[in-house]
N, C-alpha and C. Protein backbone atom coordinates (compact mmCIF):
# COMPACT_ATOMS: atom_id res chain seq x y z
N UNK A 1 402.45 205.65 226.13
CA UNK A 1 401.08 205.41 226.56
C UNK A 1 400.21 206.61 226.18
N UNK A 2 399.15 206.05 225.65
CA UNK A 2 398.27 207.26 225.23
C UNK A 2 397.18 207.70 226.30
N UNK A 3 397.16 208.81 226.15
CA UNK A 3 395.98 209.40 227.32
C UNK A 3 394.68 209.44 226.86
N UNK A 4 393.74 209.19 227.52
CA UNK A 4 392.46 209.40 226.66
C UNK A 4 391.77 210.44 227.41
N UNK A 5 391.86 211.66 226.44
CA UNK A 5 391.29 213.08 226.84
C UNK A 5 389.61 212.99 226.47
N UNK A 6 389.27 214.26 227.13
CA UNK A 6 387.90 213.82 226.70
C UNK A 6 387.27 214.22 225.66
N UNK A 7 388.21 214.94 224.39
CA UNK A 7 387.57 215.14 222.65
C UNK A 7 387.61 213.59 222.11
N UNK A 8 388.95 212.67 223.01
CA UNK A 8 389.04 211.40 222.38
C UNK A 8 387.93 210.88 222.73
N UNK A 9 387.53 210.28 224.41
CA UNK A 9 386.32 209.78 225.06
C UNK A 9 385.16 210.55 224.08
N UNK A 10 384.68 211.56 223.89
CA UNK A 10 383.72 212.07 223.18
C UNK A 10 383.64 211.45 221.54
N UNK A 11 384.48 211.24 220.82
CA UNK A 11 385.14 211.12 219.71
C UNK A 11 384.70 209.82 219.49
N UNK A 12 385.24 209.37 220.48
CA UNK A 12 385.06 207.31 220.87
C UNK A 12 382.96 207.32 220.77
N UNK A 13 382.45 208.14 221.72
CA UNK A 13 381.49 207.73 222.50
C UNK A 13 380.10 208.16 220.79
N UNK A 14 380.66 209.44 220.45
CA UNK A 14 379.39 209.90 219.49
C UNK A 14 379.69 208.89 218.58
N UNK A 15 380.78 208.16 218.29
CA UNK A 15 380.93 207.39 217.10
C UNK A 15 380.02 205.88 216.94
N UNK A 16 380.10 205.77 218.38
CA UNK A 16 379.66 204.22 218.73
C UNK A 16 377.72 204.92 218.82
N UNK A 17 377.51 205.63 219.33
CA UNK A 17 376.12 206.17 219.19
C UNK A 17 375.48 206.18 217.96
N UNK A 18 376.58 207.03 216.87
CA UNK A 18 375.76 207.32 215.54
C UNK A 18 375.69 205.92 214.58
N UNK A 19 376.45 205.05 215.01
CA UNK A 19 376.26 203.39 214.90
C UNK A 19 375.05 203.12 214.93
N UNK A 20 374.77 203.47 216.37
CA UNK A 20 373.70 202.58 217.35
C UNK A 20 372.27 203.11 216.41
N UNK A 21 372.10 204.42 216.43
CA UNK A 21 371.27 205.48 215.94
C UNK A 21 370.70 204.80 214.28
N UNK A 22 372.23 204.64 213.32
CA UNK A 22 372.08 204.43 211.76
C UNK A 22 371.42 203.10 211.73
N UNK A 23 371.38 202.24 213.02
CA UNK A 23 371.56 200.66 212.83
C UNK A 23 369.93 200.59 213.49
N UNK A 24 369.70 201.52 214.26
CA UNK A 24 368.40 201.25 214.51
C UNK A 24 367.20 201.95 213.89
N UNK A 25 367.63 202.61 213.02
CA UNK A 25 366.71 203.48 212.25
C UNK A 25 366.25 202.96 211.24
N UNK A 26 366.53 201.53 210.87
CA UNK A 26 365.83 200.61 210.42
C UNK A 26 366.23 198.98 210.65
N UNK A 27 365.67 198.67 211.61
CA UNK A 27 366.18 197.69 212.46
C UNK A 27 365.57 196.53 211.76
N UNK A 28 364.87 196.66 211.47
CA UNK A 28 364.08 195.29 210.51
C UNK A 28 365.03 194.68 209.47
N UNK A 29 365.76 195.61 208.85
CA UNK A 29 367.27 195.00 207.76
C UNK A 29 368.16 195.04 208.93
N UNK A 30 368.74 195.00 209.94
CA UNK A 30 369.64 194.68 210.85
C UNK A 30 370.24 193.82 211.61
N UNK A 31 368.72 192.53 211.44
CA UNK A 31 368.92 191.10 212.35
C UNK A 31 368.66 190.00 211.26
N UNK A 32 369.02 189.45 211.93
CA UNK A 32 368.36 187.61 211.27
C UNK A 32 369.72 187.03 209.81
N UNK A 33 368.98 186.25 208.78
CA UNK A 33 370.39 186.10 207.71
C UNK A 33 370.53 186.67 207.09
N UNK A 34 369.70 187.66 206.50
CA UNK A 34 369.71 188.79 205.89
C UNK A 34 369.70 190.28 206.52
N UNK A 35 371.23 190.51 206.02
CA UNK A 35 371.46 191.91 207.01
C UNK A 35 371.98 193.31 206.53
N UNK A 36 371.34 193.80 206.54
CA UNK A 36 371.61 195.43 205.69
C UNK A 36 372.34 196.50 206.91
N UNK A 37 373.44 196.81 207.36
CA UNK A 37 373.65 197.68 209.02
C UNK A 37 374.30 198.61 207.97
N UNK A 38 373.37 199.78 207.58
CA UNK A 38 374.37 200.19 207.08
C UNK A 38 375.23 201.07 207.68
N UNK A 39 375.11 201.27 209.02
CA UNK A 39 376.14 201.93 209.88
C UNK A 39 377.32 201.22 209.78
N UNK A 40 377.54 200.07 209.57
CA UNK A 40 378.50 198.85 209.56
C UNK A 40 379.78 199.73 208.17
N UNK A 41 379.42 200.79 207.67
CA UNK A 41 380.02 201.80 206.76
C UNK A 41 381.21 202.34 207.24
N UNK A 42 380.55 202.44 208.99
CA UNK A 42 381.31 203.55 209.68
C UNK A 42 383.10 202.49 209.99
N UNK A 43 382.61 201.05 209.65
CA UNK A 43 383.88 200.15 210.22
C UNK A 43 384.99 200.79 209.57
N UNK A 44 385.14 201.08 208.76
CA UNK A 44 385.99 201.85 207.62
C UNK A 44 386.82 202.82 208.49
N UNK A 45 385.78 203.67 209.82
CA UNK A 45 386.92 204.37 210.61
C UNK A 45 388.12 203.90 211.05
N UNK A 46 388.06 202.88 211.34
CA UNK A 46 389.49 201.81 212.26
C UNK A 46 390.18 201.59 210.89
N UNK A 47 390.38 201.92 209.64
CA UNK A 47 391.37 201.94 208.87
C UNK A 47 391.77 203.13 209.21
N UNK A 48 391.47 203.98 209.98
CA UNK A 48 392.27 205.38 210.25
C UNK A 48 392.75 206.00 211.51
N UNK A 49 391.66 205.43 212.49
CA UNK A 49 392.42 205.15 213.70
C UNK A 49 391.82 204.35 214.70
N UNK A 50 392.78 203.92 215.29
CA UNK A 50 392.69 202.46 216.76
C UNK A 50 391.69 202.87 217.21
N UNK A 51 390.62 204.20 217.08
CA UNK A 51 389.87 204.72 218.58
C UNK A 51 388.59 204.18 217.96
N UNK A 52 388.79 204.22 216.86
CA UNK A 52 387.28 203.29 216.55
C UNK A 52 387.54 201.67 216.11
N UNK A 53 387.96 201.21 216.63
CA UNK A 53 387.73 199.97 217.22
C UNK A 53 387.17 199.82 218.15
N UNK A 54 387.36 200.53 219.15
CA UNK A 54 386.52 200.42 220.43
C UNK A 54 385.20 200.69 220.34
N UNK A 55 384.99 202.22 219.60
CA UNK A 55 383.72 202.92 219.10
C UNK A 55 382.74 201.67 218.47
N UNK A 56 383.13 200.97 217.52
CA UNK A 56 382.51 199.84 216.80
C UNK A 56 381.85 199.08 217.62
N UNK A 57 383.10 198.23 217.69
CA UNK A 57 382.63 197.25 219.47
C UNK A 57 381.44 197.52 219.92
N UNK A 58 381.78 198.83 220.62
CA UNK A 58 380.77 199.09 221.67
C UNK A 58 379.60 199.42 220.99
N UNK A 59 378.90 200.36 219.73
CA UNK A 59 378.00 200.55 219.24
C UNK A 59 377.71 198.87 219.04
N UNK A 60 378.57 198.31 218.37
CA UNK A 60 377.48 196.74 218.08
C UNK A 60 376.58 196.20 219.23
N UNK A 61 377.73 196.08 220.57
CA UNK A 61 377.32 195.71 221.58
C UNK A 61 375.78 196.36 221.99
N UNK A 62 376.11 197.57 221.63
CA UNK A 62 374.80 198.56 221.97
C UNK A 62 373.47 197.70 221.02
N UNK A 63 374.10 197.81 219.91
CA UNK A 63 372.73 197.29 218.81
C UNK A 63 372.22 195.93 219.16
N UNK A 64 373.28 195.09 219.74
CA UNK A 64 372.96 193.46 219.50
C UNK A 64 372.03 193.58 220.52
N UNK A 65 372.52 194.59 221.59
CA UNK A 65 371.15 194.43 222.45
C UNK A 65 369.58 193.87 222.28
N UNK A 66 369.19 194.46 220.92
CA UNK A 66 368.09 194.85 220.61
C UNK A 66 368.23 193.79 220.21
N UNK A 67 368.53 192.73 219.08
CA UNK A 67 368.85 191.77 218.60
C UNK A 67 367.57 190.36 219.17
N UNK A 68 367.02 190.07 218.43
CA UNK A 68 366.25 188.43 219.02
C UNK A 68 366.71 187.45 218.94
N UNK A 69 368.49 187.78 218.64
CA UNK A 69 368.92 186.71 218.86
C UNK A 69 369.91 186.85 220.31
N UNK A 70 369.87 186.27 221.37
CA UNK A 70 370.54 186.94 222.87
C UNK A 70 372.27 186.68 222.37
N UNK A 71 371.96 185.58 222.13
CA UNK A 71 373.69 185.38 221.43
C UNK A 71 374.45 186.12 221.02
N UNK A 72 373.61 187.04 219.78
CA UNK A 72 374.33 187.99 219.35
C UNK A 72 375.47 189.24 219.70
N UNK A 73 374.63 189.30 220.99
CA UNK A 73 375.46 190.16 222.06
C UNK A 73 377.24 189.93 221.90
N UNK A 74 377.59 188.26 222.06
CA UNK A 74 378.71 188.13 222.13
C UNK A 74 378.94 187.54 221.24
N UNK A 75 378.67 187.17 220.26
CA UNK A 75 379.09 186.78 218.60
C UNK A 75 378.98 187.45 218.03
N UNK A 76 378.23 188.13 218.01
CA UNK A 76 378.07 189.61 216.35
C UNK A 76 379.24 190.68 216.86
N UNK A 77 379.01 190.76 218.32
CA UNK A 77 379.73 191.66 218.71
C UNK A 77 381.47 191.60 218.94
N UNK A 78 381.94 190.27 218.69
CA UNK A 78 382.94 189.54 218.76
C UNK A 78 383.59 189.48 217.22
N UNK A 79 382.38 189.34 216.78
CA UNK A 79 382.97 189.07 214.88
C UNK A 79 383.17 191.01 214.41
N UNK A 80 382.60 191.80 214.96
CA UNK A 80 383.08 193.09 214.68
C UNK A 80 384.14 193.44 214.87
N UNK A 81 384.60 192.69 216.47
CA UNK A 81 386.27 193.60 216.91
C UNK A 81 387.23 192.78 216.20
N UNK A 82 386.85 191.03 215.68
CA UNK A 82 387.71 190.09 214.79
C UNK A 82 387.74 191.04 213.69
N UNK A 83 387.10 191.88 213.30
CA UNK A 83 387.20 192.49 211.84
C UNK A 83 387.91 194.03 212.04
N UNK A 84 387.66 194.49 213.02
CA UNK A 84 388.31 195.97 213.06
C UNK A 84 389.81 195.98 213.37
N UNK A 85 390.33 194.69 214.10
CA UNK A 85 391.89 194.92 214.61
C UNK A 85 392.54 194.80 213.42
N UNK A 86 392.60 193.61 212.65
CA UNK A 86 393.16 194.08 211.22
C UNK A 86 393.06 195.25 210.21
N UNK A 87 391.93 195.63 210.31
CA UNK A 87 391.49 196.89 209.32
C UNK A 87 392.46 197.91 209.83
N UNK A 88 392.71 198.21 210.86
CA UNK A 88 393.37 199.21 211.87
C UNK A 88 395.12 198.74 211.47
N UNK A 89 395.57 197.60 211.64
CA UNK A 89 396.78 197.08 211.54
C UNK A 89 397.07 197.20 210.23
N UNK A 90 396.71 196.64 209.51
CA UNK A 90 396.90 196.71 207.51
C UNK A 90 396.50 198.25 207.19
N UNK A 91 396.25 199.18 207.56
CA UNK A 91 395.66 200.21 207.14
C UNK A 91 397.24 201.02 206.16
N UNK A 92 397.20 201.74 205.24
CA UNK A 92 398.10 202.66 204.58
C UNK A 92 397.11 204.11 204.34
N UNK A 93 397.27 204.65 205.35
CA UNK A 93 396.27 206.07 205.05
C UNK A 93 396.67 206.83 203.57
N UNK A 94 395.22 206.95 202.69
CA UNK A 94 395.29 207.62 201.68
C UNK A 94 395.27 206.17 200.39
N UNK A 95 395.47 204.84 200.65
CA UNK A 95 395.44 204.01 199.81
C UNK A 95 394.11 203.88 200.02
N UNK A 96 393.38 204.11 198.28
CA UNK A 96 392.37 203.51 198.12
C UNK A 96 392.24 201.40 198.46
N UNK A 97 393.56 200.94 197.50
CA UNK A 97 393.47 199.57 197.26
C UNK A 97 393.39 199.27 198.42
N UNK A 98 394.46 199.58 199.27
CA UNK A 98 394.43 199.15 200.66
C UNK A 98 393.17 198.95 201.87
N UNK A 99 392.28 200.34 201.08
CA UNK A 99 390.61 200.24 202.47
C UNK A 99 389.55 199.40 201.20
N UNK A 100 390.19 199.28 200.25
CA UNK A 100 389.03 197.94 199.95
C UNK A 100 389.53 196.60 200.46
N UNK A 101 390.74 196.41 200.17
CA UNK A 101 391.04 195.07 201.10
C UNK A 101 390.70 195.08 202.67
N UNK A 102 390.85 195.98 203.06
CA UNK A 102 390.55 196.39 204.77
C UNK A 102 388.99 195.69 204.71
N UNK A 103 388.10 196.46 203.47
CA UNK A 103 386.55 196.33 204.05
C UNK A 103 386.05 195.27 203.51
N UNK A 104 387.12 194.27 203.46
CA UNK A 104 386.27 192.98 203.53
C UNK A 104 386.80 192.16 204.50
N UNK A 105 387.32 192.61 205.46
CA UNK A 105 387.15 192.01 207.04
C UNK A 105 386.04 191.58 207.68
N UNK A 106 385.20 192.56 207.81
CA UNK A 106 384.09 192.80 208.41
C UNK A 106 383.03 191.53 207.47
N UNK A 107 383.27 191.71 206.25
CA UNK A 107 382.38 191.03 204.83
C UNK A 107 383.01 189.62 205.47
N UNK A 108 384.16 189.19 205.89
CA UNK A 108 384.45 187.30 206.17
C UNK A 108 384.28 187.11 207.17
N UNK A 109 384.22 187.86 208.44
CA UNK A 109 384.35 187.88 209.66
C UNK A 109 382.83 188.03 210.03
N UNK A 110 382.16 188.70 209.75
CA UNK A 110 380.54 188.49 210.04
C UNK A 110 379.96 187.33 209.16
N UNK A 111 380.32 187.35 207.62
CA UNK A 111 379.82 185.99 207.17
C UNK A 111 380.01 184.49 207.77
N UNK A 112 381.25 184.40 208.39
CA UNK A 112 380.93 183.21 208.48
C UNK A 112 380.96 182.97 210.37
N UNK A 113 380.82 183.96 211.09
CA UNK A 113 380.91 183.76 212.17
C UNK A 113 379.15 183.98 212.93
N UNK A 114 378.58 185.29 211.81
CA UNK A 114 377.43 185.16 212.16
C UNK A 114 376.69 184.48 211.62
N UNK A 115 377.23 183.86 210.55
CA UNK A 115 376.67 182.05 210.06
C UNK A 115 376.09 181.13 210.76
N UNK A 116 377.18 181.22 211.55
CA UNK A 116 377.69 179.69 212.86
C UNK A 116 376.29 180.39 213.65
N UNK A 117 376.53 181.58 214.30
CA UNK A 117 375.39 181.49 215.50
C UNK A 117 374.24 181.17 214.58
N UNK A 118 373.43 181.65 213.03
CA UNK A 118 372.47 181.56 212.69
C UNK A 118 371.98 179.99 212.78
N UNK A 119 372.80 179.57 212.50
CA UNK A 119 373.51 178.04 212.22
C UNK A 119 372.65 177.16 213.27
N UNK A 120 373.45 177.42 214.51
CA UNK A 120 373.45 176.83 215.53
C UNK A 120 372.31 177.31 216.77
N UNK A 121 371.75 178.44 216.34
CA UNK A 121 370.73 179.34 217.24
C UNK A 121 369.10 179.21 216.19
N UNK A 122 369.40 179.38 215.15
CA UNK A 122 367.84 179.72 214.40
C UNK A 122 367.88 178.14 213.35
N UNK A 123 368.61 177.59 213.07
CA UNK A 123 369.01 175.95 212.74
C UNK A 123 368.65 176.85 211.15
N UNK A 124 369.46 177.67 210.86
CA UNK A 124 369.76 178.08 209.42
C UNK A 124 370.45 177.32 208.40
N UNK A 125 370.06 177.47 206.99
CA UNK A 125 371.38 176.86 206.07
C UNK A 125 372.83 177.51 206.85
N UNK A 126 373.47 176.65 206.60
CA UNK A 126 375.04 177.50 207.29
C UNK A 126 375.64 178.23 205.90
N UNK A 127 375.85 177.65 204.59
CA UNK A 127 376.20 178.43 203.65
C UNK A 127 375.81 179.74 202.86
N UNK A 128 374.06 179.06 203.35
CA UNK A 128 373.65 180.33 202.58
C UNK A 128 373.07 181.38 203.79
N UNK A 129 373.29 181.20 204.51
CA UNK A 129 373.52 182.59 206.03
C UNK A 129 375.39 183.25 205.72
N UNK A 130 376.13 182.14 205.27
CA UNK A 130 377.80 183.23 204.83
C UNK A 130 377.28 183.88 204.05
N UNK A 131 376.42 183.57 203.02
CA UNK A 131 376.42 184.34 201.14
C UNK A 131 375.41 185.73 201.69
N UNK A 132 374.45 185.12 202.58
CA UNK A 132 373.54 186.10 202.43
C UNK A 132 374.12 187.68 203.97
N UNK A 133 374.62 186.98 204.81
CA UNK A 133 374.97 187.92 205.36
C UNK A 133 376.82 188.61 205.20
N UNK A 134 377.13 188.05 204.15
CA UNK A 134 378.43 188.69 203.58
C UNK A 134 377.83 189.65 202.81
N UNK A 135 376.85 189.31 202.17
CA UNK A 135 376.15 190.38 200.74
C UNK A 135 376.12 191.36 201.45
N UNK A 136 375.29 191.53 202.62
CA UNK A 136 374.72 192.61 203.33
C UNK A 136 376.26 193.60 203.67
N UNK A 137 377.03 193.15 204.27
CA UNK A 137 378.34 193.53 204.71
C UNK A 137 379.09 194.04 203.32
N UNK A 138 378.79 193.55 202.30
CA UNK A 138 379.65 193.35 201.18
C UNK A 138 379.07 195.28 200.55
N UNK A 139 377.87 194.89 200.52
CA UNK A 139 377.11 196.73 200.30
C UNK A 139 377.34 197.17 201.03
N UNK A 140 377.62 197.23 202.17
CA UNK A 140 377.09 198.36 203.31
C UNK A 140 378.46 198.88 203.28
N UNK A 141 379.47 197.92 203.40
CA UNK A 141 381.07 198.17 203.71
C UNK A 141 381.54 198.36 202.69
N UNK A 142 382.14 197.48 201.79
CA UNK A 142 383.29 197.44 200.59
C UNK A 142 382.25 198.57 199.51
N UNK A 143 380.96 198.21 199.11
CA UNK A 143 379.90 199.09 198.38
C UNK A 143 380.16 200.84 199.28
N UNK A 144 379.09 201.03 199.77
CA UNK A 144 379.05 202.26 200.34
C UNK A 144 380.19 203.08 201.11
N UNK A 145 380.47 201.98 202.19
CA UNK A 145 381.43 202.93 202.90
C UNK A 145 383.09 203.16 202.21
N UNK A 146 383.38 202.37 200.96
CA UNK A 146 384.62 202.57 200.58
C UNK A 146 384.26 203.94 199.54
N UNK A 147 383.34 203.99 198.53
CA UNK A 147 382.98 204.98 198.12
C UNK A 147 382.54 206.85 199.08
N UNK A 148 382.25 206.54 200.26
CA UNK A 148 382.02 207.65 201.04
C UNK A 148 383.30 207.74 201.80
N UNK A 149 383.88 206.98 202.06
CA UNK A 149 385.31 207.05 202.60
C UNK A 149 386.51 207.16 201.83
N UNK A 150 386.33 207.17 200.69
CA UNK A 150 387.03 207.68 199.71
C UNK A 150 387.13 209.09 199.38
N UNK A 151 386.19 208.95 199.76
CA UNK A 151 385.57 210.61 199.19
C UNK A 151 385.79 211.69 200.27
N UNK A 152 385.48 210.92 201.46
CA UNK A 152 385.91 211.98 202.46
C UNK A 152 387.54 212.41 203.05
N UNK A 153 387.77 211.30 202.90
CA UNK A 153 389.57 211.54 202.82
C UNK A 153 389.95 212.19 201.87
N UNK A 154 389.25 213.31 201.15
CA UNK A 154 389.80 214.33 200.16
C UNK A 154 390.07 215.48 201.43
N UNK A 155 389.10 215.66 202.31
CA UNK A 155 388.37 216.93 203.04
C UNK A 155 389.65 216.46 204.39
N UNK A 156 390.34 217.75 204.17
CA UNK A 156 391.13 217.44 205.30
C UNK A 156 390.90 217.75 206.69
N UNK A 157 389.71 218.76 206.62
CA UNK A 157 389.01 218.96 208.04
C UNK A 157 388.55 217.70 208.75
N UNK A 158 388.01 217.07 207.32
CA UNK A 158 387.62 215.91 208.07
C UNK A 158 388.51 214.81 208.60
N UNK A 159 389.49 214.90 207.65
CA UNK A 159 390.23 213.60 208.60
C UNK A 159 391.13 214.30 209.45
N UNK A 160 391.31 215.74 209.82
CA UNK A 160 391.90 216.18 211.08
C UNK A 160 391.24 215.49 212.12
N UNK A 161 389.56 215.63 211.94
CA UNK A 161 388.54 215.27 212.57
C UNK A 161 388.51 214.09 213.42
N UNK A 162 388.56 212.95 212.32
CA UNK A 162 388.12 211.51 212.82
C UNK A 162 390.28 211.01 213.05
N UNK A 163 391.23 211.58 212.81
CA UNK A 163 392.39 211.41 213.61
C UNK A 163 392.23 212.25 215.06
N UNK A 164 391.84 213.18 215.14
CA UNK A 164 391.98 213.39 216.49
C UNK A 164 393.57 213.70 216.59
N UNK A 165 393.79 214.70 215.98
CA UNK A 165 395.24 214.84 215.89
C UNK A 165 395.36 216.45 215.61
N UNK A 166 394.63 217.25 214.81
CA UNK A 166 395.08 218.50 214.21
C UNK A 166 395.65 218.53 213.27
N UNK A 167 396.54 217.21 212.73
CA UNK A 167 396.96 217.55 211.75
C UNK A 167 396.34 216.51 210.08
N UNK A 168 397.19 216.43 209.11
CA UNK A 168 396.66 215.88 208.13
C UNK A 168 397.69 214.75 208.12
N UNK A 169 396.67 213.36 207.55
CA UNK A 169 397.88 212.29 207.63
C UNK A 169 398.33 212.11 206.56
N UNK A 170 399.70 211.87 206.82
CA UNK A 170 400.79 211.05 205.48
C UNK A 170 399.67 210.37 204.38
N UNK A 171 400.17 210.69 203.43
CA UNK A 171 399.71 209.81 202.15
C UNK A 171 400.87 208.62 202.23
């Protein structure tokens, strides 16, 4: 059983914030069928460890708040943790191939789930709410965050960092 100290609780808490922070700092690309989050980058952490899954979660939860769609709360925020438990489970730390397959969790799991609510809440095309809010996911995640998360898993401070461990992980 793991303990949750409070560098982890802290670790957990700034992560889900700087979410909340990236996602609202331009909130106008954030809602509706067209969706740009590019905090949605940060999902890429839960290929490295379980503690941001929770972090995710809860930042979405935080964002959907804001959201005009009320639904969103528990569908957007539902299709995030559908996308982070695998990313976390399939993960091989240090495989590139492996966190591009990871970051298109998030890219099927928001397309077609935040489809359905667009679908069924704003009476959207249902196909072209998958195409158009996978795109968004498709840049923000597999685009940006595999390239910056690539890159940062060189820097071993840093992934001492976001493991929460001290040490450096297995390739």
């Amino acid at each position: 059983m793991e303990i949750f100290n409070a560098r982890r609780i802290a670790r957990i808490g700034v992560t889900a914030a700087l979410y909340v922070v990236i996602t609202l700092a331009v909130p106008v690309l954030a809602y509706n069928d067209i969706q740009f989050r590019f905090a949605e980058a940060l999902m890429l952490l839960c290929f490295f460890n379980k503690d941001y899954i929770f972090a995710m979660t809860v930042g979405c939860f935080i964002v959907n708040l804001f959201s005009p769609m009320k639904l969103d709360i528990l569908v957007g925020t539902s299709a995030t943790l559908v996308a982070a438990i695998p990313m976390y489970l399939l993960r091989k730390e240090g495989s590139l191939p492996r966190m591009i397959i990871c970051s298109l969790f998030p890219v099927i799991s928001n397309g077609f789930i935040v489809a359905a609510e667009l679908y069924f809440t704003a009476g959207l095309p249902y196909w072209l709410s998958v195409c158009t809010v996978a795109l968004g996911e498709f840049v923000c995640v597999t685009v940006l965050g595999v390239v910056l998360f690539s890159q940062l898993q060189r820097n071993k401070s840093f992934m001492r960092m976001i493991n929460g461990t001290g040490k450096q992980p297995v390739s």
